[in-house]
C-alpha atoms as a PDB file:
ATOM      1  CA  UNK A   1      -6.762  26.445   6.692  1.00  0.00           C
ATOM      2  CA  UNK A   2      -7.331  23.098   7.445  1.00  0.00           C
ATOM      3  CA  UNK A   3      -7.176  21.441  10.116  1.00  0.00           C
ATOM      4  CA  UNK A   4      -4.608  18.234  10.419  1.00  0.00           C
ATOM      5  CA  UNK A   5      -6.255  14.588  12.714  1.00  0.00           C
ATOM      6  CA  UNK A   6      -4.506  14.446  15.494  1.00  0.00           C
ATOM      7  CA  UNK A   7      -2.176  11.140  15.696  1.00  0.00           C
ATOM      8  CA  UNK A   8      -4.493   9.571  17.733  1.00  0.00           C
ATOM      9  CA  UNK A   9      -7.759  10.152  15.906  1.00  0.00           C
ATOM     10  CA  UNK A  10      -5.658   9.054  12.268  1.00  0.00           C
ATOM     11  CA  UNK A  11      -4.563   5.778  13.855  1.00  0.00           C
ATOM     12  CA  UNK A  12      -7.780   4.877  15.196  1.00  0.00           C
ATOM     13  CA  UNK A  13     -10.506   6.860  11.888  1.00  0.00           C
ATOM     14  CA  UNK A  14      -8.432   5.041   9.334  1.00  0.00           C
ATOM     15  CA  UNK A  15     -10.166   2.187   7.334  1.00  0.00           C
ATOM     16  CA  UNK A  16      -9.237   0.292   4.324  1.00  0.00           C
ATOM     17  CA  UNK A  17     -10.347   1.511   1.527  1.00  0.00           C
ATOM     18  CA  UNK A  18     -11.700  -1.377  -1.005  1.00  0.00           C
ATOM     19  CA  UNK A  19     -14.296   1.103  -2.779  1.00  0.00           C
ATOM     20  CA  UNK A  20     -12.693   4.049  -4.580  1.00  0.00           C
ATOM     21  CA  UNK A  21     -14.832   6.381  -6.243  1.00  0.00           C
ATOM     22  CA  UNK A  22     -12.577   6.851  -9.473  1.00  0.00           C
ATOM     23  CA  UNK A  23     -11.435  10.730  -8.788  1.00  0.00           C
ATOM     24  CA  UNK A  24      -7.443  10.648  -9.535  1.00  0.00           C
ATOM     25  CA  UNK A  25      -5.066  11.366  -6.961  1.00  0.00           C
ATOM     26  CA  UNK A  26      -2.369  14.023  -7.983  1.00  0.00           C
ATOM     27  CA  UNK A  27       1.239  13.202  -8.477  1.00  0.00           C
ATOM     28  CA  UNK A  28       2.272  16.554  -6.471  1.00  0.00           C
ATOM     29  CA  UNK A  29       0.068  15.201  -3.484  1.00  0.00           C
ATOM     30  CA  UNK A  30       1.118  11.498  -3.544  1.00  0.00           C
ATOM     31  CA  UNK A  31       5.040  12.604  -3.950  1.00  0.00           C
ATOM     32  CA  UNK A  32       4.231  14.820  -1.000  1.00  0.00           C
ATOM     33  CA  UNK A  33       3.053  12.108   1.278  1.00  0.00           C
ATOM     34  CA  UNK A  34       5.834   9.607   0.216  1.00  0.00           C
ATOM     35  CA  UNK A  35       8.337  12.644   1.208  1.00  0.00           C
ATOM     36  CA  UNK A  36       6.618  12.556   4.602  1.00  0.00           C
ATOM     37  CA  UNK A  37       6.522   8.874   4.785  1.00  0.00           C
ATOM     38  CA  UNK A  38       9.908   8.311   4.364  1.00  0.00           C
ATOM     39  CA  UNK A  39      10.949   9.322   8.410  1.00  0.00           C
ATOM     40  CA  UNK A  40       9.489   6.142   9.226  1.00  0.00           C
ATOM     41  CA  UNK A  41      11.846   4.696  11.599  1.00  0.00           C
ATOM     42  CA  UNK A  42      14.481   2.300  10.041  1.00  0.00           C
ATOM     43  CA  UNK A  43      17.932   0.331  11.348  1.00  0.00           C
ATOM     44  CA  UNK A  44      20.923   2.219  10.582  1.00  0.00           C
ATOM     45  CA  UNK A  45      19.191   4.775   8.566  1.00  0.00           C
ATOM     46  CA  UNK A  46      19.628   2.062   6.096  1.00  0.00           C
ATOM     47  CA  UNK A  47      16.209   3.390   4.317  1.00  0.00           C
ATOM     48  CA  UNK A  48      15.048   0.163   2.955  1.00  0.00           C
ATOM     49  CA  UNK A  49      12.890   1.263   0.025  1.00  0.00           C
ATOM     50  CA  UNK A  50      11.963   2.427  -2.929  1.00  0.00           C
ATOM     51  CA  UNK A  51       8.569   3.302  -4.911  1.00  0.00           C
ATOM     52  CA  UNK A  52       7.138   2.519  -8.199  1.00  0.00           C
ATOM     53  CA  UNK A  53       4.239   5.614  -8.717  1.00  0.00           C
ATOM     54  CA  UNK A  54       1.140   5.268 -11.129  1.00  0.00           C
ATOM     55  CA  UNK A  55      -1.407   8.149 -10.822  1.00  0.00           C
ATOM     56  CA  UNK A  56      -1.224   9.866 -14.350  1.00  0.00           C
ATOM     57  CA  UNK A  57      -1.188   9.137 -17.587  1.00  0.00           C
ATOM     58  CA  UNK A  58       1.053   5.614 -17.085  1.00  0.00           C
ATOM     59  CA  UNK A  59      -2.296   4.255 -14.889  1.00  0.00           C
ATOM     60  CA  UNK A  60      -3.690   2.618 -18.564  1.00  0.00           C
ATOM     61  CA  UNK A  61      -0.158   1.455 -19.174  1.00  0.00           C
ATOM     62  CA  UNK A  62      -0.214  -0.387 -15.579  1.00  0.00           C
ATOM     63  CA  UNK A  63      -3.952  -1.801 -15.675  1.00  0.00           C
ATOM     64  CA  UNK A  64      -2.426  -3.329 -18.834  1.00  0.00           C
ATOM     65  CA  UNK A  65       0.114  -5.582 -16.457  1.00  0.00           C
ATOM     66  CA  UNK A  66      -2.903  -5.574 -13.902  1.00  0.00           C
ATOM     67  CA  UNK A  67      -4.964  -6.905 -16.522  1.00  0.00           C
ATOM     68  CA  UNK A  68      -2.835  -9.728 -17.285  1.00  0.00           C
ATOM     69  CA  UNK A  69      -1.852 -11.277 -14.137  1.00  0.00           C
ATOM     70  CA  UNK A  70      -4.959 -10.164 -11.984  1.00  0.00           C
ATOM     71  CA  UNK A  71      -7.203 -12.001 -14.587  1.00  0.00           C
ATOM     72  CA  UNK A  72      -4.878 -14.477 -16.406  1.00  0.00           C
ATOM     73  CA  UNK A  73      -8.204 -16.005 -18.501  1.00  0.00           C
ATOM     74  CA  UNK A  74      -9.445 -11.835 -19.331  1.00  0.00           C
ATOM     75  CA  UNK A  75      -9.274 -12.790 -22.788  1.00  0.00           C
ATOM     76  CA  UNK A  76     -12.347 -15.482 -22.469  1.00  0.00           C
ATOM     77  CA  UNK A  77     -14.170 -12.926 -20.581  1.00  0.00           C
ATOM     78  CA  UNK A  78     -16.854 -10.377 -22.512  1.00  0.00           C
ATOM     79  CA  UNK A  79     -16.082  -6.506 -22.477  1.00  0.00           C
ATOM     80  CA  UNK A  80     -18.992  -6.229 -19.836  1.00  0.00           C
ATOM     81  CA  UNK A  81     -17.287  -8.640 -17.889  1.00  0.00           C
ATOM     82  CA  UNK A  82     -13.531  -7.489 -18.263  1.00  0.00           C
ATOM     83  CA  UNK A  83     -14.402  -4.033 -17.279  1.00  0.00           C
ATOM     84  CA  UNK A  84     -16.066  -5.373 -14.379  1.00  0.00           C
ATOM     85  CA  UNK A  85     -13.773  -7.516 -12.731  1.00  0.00           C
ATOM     86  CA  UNK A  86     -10.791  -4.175 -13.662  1.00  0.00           C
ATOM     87  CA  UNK A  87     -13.218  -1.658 -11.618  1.00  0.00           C
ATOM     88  CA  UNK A  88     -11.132  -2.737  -8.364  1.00  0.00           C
ATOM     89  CA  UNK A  89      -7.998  -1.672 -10.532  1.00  0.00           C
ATOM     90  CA  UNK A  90      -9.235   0.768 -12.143  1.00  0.00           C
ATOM     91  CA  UNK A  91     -10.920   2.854  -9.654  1.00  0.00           C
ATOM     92  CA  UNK A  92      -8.135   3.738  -7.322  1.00  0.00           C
ATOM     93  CA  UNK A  93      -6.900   6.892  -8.330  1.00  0.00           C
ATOM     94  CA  UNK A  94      -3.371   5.639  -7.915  1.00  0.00           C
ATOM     95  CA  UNK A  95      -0.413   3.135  -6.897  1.00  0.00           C
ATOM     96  CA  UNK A  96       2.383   2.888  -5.009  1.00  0.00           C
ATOM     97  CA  UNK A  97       4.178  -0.489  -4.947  1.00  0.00           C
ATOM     98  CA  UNK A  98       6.424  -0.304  -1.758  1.00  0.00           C
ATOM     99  CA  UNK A  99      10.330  -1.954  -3.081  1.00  0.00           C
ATOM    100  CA  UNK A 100      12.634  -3.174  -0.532  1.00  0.00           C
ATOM    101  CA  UNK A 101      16.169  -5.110  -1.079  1.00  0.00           C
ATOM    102  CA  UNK A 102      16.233  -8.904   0.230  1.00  0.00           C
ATOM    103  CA  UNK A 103      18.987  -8.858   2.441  1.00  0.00           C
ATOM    104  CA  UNK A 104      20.702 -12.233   2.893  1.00  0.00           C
ATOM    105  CA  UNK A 105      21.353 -11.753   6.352  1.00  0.00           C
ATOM    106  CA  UNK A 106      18.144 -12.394   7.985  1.00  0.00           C
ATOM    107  CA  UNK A 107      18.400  -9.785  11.142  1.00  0.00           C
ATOM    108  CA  UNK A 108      18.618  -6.869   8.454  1.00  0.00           C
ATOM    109  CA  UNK A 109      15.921  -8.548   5.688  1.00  0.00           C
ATOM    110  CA  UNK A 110      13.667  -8.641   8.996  1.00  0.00           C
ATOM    111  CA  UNK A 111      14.670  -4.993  10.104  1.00  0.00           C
ATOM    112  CA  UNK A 112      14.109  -3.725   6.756  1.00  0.00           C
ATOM    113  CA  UNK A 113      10.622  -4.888   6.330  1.00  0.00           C
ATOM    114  CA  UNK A 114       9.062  -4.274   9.999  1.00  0.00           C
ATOM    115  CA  UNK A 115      10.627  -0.626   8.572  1.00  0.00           C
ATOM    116  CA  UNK A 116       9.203  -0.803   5.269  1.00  0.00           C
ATOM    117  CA  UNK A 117       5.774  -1.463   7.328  1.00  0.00           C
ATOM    118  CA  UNK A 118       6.087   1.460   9.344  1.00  0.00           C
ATOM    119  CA  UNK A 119       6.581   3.384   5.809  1.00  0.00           C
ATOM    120  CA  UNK A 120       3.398   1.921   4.689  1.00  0.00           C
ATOM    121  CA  UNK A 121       1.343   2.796   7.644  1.00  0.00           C
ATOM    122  CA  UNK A 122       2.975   6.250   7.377  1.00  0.00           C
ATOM    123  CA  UNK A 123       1.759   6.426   3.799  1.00  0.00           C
ATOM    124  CA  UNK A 124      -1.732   5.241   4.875  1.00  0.00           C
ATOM    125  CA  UNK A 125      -2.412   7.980   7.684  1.00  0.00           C
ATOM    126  CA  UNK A 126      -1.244  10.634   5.604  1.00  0.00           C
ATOM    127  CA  UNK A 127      -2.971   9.853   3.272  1.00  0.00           C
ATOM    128  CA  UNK A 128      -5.996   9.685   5.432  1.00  0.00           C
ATOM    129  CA  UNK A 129      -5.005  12.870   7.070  1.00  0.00           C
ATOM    130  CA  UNK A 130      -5.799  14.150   3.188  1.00  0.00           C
ATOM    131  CA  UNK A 131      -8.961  12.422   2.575  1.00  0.00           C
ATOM    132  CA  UNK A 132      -7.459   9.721   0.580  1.00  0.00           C
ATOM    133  CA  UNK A 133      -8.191   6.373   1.472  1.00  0.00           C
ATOM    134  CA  UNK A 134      -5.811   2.916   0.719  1.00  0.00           C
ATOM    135  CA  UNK A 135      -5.653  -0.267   0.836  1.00  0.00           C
ATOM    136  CA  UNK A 136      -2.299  -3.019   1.308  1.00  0.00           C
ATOM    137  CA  UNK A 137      -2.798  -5.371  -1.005  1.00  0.00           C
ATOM    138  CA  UNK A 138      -0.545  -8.043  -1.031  1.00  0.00           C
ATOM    139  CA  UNK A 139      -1.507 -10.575  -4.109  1.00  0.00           C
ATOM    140  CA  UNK A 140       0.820 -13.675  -5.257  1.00  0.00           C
ATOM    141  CA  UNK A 141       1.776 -11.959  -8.563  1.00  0.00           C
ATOM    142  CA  UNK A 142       3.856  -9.506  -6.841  1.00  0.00           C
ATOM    143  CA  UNK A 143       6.280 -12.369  -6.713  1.00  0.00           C
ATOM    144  CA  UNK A 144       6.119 -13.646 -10.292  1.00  0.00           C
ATOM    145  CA  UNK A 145       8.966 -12.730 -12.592  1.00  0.00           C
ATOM    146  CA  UNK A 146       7.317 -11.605 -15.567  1.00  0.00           C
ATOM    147  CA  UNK A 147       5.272  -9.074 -13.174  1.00  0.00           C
ATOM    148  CA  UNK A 148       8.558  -8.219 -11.334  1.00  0.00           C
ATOM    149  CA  UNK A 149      10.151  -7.567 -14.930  1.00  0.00           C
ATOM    150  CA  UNK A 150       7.370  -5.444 -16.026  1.00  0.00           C
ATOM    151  CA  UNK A 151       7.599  -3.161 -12.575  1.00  0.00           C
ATOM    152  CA  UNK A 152      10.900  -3.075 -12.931  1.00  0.00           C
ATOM    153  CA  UNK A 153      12.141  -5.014 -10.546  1.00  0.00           C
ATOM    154  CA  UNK A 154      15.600  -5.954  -9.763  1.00  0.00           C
ATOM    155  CA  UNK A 155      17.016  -8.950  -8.766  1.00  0.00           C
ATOM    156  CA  UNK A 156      17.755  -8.970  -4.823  1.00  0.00           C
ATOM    157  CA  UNK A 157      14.507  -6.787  -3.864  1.00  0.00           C
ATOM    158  CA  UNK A 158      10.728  -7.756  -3.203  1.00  0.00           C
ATOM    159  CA  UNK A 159       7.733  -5.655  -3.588  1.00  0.00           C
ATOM    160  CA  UNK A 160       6.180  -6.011  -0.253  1.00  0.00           C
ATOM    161  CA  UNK A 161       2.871  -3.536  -1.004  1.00  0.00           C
ATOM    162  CA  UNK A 162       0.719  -3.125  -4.167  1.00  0.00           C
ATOM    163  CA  UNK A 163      -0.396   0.004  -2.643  1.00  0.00           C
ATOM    164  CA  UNK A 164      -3.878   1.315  -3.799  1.00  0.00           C
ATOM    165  CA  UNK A 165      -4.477   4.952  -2.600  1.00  0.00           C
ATOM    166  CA  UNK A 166      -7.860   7.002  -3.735  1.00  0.00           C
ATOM    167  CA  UNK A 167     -10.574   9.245  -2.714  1.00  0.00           C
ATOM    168  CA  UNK A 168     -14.170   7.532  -1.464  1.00  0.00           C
ATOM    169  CA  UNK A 169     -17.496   7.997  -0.944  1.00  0.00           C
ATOM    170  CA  UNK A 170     -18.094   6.226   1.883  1.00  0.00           C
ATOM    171  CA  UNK A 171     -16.543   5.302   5.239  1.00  0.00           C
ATOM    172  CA  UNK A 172     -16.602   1.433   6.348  1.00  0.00           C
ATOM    173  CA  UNK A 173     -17.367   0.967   9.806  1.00  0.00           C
ATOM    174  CA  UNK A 174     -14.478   0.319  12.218  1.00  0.00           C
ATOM    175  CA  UNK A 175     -14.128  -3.883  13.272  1.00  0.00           C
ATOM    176  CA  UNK A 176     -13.471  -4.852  16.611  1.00  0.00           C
ATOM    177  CA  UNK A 177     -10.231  -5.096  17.945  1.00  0.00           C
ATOM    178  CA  UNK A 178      -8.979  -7.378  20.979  1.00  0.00           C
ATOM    179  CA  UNK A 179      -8.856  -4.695  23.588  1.00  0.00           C
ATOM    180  CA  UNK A 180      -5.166  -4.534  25.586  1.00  0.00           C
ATOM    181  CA  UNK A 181      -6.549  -6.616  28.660  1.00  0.00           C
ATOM    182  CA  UNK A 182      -6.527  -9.484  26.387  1.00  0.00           C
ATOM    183  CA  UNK A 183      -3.106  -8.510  24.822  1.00  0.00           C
ATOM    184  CA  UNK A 184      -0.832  -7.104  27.898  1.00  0.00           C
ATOM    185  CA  UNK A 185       0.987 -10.120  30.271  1.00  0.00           C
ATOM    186  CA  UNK A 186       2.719  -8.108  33.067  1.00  0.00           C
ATOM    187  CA  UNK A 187       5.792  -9.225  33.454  1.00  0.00           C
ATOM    188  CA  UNK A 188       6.660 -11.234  36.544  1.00  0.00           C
ATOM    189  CA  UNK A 189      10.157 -12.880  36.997  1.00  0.00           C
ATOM    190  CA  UNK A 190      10.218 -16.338  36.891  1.00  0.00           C
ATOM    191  CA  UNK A 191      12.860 -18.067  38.849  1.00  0.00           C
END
C-alpha cells in the first residue's frame, strides 16, 4: 500500500513543475483527483467550475490550438525549431483548464474565484500526493475569443487556469518564503 503525504508535508514538498518528462497521465487518475478536488470550499455550495480535460488521444488535437496562439509566427519557424519551442506543451502529460462563470455581482465573481483557487491548489496537492507534478499557468490567450471558441467557452465564464499536470524527473528546490514574523500584525485596538 502506499503511503498518502501528510497535509502538512504536501503543502510545504510541492513545487511547480515547468519540466515534465513526457510520460502521459491517465484519464482514470486525473478524473479521480478532479473528483477529490471538487470539496474545495465554495460560497453557497455554489460550485463555481467546470473542467476542460486533455490527456488522451485529443492532446494532438489541443497542441494544435496551443500551437497557434502560443506561437502566433510557428509557421516562419523550421520543424527543429517548432518542435522546440511545443516541448513545454507537449511534454505535460495532460491539461486541465479550470472554467468558472463571471458573475456580475462582484461579491460572488470574487467568492467564486478565491474558490476556484482553492480547487486548483486542491488539484495540485493531489496530484503531488500521486507523483504528478503541475504547473498554473495563466497566459493572455486564455482571454482571446478565438481560443475561448476553440475550448469551448461560453459567454459569461473565464478560464482562470491552463492547468499543466505531468510526471518529472526531477524536483526543483523549494524558494524562500517571508517567514510569519514578517507577515502576522497582532491586533491591537485602536481608539
Amino acid at each position: 500500500m502506499v503511503q498518502s503525504l501528510t497535509v502538512r508535508d504536501a503543502i510545504i514538498q510541492r513545487r511547480s513543475i515547468k519540466l515534465f518528462n513526457g510520460q502521459p497521465v491517465e484519464r482514470e487518475i486525473l478524473l479521480s483527483i478532479l473528483d477529490d478536488a471538487v470539496w474545495a470550499p465554495n460560497h453557497q455550495l455554489r460550485q463555481p467550475w467546470r473542467f476542460i480535460v486533455a490527456c488522451g488521444k485529443e492532446l494532438d488535437d489541443l497542441y494544435s490550438v496551443l500551437k497557434e496562439f502560443a506561437l502566433p509566427k510557428w509557421k516562419d519557424l523550421s520543424e527543429e525549431d517548432l518542435v522546440k519551442q511545443m516541448k513545454k506543451f507537449t511534454n505535460p502529460g495532460g491539461y486541465v483548464f479550470v472554467v468558472v462563470p463571471e458573475d456580475a455581482r462582484q461579491k460572488e465573481r470574487l467568492e467564486d474565484y478565491a474558490a476556484a483557487s482553492m480547487l486548483v491548489q486542491n488539484i495540485q496537492l493531489l496530484a503531488w500526493d500521486r507523483g504528478i507534478g503541475s504547473c498554473w499557468k495563466t497566459p493572455g490567450y486564455l482571454d482571446n475569443p478565438l481560443f475561448r471558441k476553440a475550448l469551448g467557452i461560453e459567454p459569461g465564464e473565464r478560464i482562470i487556469s491552463m492547468l499543466q499536470v505531468g510526471y518529472f524527473d526531477e524536483m526543483p528546490k523549494p524558494k524562500d518564503r517571508k517567514g510569519v514574523e514578517d507577515l502576522v500584525t497582532i491586533f491591537e485596538k485602536k481608539d
